[in-house]
Protein backbone atom coordinates (compact mmCIF):
# COMPACT_ATOMS: atom_id res chain seq x y z
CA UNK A 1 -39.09 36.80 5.72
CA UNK A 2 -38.45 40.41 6.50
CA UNK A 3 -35.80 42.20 8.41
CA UNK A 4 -36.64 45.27 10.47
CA UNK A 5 -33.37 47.37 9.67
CA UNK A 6 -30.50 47.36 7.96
CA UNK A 7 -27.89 44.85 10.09
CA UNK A 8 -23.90 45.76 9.12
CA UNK A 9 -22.59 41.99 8.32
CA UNK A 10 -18.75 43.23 7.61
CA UNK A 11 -18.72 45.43 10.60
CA UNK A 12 -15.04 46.63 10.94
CA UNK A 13 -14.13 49.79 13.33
CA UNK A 14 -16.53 52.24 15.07
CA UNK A 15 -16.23 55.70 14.14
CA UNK A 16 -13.21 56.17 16.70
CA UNK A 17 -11.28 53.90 14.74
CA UNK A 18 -11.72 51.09 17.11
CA UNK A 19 -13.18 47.46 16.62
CA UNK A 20 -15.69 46.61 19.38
CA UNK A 21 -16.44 42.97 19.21
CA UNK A 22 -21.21 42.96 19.93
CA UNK A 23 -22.24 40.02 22.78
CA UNK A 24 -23.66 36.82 21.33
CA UNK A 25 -28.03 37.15 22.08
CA UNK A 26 -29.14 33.49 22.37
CA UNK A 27 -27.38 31.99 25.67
CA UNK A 28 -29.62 29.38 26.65
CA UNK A 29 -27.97 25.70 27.71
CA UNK A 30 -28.57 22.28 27.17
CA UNK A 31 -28.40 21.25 30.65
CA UNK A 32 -28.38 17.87 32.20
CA UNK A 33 -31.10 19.31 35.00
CA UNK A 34 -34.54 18.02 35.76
CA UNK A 35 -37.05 19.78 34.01
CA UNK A 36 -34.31 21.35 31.41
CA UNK A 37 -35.69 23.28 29.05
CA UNK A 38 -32.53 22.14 26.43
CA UNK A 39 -31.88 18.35 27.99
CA UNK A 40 -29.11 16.30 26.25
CA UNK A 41 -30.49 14.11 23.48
CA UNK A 42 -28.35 12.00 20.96
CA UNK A 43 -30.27 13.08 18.33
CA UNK A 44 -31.96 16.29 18.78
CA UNK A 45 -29.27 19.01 18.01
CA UNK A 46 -27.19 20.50 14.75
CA UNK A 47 -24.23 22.81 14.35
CA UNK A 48 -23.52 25.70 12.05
CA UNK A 49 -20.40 26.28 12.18
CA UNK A 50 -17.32 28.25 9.78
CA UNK A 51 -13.78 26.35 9.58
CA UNK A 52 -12.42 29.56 8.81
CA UNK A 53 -13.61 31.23 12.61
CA UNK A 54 -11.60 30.87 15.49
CA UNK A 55 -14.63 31.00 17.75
CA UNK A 56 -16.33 28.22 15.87
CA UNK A 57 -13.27 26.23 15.69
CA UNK A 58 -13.36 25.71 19.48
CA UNK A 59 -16.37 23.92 19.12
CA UNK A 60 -15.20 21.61 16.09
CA UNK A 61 -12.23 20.41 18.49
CA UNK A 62 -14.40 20.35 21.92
CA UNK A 63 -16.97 17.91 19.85
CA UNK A 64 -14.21 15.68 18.54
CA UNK A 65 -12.67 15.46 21.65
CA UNK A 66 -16.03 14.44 23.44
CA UNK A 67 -16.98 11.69 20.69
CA UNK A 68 -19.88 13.78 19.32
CA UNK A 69 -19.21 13.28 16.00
CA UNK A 70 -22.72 11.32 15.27
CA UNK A 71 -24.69 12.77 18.11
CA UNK A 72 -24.20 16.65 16.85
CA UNK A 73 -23.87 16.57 13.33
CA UNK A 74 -22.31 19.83 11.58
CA UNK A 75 -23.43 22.24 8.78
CA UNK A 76 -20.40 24.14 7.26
CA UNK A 77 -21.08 27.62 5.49
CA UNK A 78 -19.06 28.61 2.49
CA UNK A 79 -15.64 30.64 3.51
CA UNK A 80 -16.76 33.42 1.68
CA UNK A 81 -18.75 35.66 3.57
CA UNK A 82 -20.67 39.00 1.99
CA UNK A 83 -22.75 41.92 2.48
CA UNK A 84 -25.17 39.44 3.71
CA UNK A 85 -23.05 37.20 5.89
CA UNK A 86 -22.29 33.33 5.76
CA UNK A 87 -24.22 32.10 3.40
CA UNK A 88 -24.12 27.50 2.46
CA UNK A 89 -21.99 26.54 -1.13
CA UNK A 90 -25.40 26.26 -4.21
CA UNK A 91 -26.56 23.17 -5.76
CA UNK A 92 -24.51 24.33 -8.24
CA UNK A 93 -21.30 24.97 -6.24
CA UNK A 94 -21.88 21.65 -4.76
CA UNK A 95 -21.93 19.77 -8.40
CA UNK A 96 -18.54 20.68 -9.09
CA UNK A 97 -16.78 19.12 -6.10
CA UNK A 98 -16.37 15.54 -5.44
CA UNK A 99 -19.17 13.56 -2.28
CA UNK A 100 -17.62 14.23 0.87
CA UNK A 101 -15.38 17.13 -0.41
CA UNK A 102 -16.40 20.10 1.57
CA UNK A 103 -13.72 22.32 -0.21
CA UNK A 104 -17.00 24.84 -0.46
CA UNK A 105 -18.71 23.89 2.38
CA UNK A 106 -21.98 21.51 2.77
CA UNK A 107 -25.53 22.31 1.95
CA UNK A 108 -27.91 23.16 4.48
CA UNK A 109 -29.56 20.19 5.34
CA UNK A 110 -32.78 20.74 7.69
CA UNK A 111 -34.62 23.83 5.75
CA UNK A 112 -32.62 24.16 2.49
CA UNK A 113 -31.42 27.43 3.74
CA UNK A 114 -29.14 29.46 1.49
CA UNK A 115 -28.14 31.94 3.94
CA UNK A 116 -27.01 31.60 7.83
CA UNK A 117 -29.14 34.21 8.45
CA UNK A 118 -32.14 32.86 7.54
CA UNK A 119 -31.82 30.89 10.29
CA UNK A 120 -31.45 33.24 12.59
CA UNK A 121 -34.55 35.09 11.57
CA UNK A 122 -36.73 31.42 11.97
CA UNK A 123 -35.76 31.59 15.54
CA UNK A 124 -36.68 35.15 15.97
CA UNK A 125 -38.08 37.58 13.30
CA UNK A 126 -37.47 40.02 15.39
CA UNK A 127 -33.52 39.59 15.64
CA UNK A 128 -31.66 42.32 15.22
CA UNK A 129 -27.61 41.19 15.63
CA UNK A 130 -25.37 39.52 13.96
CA UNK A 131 -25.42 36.61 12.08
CA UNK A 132 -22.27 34.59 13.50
CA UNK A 133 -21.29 31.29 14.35
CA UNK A 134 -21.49 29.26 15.85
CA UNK A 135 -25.16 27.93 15.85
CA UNK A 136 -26.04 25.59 18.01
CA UNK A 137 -29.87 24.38 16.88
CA UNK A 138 -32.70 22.47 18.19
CA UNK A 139 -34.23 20.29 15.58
CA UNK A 140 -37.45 20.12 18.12
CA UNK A 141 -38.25 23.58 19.11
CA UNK A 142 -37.02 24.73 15.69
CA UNK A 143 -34.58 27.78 17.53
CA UNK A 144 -31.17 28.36 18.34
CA UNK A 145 -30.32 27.28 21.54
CA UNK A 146 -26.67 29.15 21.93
CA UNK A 147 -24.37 31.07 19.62
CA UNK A 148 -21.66 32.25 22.11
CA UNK A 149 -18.81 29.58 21.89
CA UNK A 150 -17.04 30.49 25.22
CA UNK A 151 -20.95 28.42 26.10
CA UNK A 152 -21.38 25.94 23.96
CA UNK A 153 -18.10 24.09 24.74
CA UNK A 154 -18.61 24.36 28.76
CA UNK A 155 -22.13 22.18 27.82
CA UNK A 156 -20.43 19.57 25.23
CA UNK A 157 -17.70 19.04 27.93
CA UNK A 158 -20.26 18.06 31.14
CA UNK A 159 -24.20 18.04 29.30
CA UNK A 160 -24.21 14.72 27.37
CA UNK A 161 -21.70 12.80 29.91
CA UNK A 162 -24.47 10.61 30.92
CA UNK A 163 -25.55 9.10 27.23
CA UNK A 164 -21.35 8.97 26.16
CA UNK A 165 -18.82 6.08 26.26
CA UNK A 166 -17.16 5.75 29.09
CA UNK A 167 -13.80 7.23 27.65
CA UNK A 168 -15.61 9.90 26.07
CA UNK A 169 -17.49 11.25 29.16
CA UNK A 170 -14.28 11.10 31.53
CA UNK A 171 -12.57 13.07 29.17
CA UNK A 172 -12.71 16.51 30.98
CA UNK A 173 -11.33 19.80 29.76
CA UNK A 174 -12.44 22.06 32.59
CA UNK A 175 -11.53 20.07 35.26
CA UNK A 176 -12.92 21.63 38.84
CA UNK A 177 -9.04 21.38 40.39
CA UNK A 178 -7.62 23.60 37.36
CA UNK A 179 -10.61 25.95 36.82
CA UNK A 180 -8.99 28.71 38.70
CA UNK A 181 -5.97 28.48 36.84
CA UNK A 182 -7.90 27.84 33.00
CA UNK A 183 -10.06 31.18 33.90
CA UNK A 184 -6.94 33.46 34.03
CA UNK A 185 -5.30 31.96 31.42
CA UNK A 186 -8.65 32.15 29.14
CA UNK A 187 -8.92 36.36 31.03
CA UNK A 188 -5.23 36.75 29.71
CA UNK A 189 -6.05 35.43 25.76
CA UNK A 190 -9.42 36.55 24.80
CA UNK A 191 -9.57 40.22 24.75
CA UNK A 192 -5.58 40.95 24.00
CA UNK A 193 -4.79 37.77 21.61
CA UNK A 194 -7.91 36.39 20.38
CA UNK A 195 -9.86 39.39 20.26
CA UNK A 196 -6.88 41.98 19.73
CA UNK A 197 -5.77 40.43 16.56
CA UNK A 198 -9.48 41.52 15.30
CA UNK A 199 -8.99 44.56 17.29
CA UNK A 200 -5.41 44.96 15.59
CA UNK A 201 -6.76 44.26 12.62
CA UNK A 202 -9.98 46.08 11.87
CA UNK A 203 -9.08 49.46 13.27
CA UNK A 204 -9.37 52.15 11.15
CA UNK A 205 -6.77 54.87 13.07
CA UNK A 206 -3.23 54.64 13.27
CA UNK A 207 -2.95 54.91 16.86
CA UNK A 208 -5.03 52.55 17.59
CA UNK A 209 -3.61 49.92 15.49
CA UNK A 210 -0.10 50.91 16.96
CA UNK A 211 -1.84 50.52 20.62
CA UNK A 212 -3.75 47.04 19.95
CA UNK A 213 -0.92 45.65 17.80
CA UNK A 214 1.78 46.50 20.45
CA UNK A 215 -0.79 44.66 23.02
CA UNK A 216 -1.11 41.48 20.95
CA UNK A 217 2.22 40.88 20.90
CA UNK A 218 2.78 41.98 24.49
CA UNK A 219 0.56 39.22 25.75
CA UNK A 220 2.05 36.51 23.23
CA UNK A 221 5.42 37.32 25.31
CA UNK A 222 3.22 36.67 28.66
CA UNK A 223 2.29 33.21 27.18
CA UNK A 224 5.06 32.34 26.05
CA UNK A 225 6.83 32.88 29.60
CA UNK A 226 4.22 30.78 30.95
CA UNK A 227 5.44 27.87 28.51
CA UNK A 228 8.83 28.59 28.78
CA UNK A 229 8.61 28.09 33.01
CA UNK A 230 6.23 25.26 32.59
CA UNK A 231 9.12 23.23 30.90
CA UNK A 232 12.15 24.41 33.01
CA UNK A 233 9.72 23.18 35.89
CA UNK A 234 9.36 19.90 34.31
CA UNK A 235 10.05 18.97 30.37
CA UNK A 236 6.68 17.08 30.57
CA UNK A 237 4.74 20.53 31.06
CA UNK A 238 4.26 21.12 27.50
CA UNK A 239 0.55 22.77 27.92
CA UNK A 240 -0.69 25.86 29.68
CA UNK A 241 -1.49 24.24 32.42
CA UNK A 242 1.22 21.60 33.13
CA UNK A 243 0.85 18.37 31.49
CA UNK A 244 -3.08 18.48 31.43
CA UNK A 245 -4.70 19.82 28.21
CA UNK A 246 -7.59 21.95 28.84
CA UNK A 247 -10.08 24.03 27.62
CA UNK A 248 -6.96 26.83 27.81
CA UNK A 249 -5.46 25.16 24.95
CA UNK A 250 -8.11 24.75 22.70
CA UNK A 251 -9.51 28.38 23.16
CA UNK A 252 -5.59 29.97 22.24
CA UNK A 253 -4.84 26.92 19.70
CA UNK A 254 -7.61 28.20 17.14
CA UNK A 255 -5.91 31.95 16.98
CA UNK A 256 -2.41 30.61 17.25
CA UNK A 257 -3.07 28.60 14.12
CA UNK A 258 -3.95 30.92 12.32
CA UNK A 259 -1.38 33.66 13.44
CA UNK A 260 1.32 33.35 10.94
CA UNK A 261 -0.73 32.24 7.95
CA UNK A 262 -3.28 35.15 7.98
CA UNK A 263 -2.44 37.56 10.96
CA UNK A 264 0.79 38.42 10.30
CA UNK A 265 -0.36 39.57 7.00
CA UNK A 266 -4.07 40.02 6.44
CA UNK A 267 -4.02 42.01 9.81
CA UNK A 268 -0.56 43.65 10.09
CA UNK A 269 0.25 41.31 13.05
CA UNK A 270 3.75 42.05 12.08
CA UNK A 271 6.46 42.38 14.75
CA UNK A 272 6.89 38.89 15.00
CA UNK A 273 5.60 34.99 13.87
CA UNK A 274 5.45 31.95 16.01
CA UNK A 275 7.51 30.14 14.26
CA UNK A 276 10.13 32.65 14.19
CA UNK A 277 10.07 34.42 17.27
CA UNK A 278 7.96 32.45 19.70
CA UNK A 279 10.22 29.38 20.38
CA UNK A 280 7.75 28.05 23.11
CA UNK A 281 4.42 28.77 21.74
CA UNK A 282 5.64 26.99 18.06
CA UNK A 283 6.79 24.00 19.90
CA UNK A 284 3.21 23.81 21.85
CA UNK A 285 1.41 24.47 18.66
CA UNK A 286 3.09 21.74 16.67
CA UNK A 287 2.42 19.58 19.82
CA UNK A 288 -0.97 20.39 18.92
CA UNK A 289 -1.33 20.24 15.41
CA UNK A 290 0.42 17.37 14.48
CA UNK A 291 0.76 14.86 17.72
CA UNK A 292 -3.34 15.00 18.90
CA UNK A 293 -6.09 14.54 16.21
CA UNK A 294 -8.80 16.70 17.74
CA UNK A 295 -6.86 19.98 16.58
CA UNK A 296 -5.51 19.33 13.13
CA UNK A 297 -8.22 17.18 12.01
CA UNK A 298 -10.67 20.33 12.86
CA UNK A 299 -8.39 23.46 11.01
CA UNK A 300 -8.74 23.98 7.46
CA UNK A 301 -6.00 26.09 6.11
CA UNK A 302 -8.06 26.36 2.74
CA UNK A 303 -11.21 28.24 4.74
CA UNK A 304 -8.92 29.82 7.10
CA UNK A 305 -6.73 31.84 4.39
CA UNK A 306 -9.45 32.19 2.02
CA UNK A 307 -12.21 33.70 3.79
CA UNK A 308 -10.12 36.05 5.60
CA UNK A 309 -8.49 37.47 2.43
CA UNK A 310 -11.50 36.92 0.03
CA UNK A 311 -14.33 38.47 2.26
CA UNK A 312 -12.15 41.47 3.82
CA UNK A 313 -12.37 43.86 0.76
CA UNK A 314 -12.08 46.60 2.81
CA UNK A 315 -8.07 45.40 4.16
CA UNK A 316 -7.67 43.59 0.38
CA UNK A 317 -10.02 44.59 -2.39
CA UNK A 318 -8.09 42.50 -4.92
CA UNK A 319 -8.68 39.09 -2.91
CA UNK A 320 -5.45 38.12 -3.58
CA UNK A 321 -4.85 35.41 -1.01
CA UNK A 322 -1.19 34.75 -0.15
CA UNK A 323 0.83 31.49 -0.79
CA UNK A 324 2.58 31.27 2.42
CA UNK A 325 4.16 30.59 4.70
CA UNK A 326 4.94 27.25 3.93
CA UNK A 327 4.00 25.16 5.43
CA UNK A 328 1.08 26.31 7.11
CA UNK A 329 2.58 24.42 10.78
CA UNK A 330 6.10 23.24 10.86
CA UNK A 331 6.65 19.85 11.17
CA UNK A 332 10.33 20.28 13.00
């Protein structure tokens, strides 16, 4: 295996001082269509995923959500990520941790890879991105069929409907009737919360921090308005969009989660925490987190905090990963 050029793997700001987030290359579907070129199989598809990224995170709740636990079985890199991107825990990493611990991460199970971008390359020598995750994989054509999350949950929501449990397939988080209303909600979070804490965080000028951090925090007041006139409405609208849970919540729940516990500090997300500051948005994460399986069952606080502080060198060359806050969500 060979690679063509140099790729940057810890890519922080561009020379402007400004992060600029590069668009996902593979964006094919598994699709439920005659003649598909990706059709919906049981058995034919694996996931690569972090517990430590937001994006992949969606993905981890959309699949427990849709009961494809044993139908799309998951490969978890270790949270430390290098020079050379993700790479999966060693044999000898792995003999110091107890069976089913995946403190480290588990091994890579279809190639005995040891990096994520060896993958990548299998599918295409040629590539020359990024090695992110998700990874979405086809066992049979030996390729990756989709790395661009925003994707891959839209296809575990609808595509495999037709081989799932009844209670499983009628669960629906981008119901037609709300899809209007999910698409500006998801317009309002991606670039200025879920993006602009990276944005916040990564910049390299003064001025632009000031601008994106300002904007993060500007939009957190926007969502929590829409919370806080949900429940004067009615006290049973406790999620974005009234009392239905959507795709909406899972796509803000994954940087919300992590806000106070790495953001405020790790990426000088400063000027406020949830829990502090954000009345309505800490009540609808704890909602989350500790009344509905899907979410907590899917974040690792371990990952989250250590990958962020541990692989940044360039925001904290020491490592030194932070004890709190405690606790990680707040119970009351």
């Amino acid at each position: 295996m060979s690679e063509k050029k140099p790729i940057e793997v810890l890519k922080f700001a561009d020379k402007d001082g400004a992060y600029r987030r590069l668009p996902s290359q593979f964006r094919n579907s598994i699709s439920r269509e005659p003649g598909a070129e990706f059709p919906p199989d049981l058995n034919r598809y694996h996931l690569y995923v972090s517990l430590a990224c937001p994006w992949a995170h969606r993905v981890l709740i959309t699949r427990l959500f849709k009961g494809l636990t044993q139908a799309l079985p998951v490969t978890i890199v270790h949270w430390h990520m290098d020079e050379n991107g993700w790479r999966f825990p060693t044999k000898e990493e792995l003999a110091t941790v107890k069976n089913g611990d995946i403190s480290l991460g588990t091994a890579e199970p279809l190639y005995g890879f040891e990096r994520l971008k060896q993958l990548y390359y299998k599918a295409n020598p040629d590539y020359d991105g990024r090695f992110t995750v998700p990874v979405l994989w086809d066992k049979q054509k030996e390729t990756i069929v989709n790395n661009e999350s925003s994707e891959i949950i839209r296809m575990l929501n609808t595509e495999f409907n037709d081989l799932l449990p009844a209670d499983f397939a009628e669960v629906d988080l981008y119901p037609e009737e709300l899809r209007s209303k999910i698409d500006e909600i998801n317009d309002l979070v991606y670039d200025n919360i879920n993006n602009g804490v990276y944005k916040t965080g990564f910049a390299t000028s003064q001025d632009v921090y000031e601008k994106e951090v300002k904007n993060v925090f500007a939009h957190l007041d926007k969502v929590e308005e829409i919370l806080k006139s949900n429940q004067e409405q009615d006290p049973k609208h406790r999620f974005l969009i009234g009392t239905t849970l959507t795709e909406a919540d899972v796509r803000l729940y994954t940087t919300i989660v992590r806000f106070d516990p790495v953001y405020v500090q790790h990426f000088k997300c400063n000027i406020g925490m949830i829990r502090h500051d954000y009345p309505y948005i800490n009540e609808w994460l704890k909602l989350l987190y500790w009344k509905i399986p899907a979410f907590k069952d899917s974040t690792d606080f371990s990952h989250i905090k250590k990958h962020y502080t541990k692989s940044h060198k360039g925001i904290n060359p020491h490592g030194i990963t932070p004890v709190g806050p405690i606790p990680d969500v707040q119970l009351d």
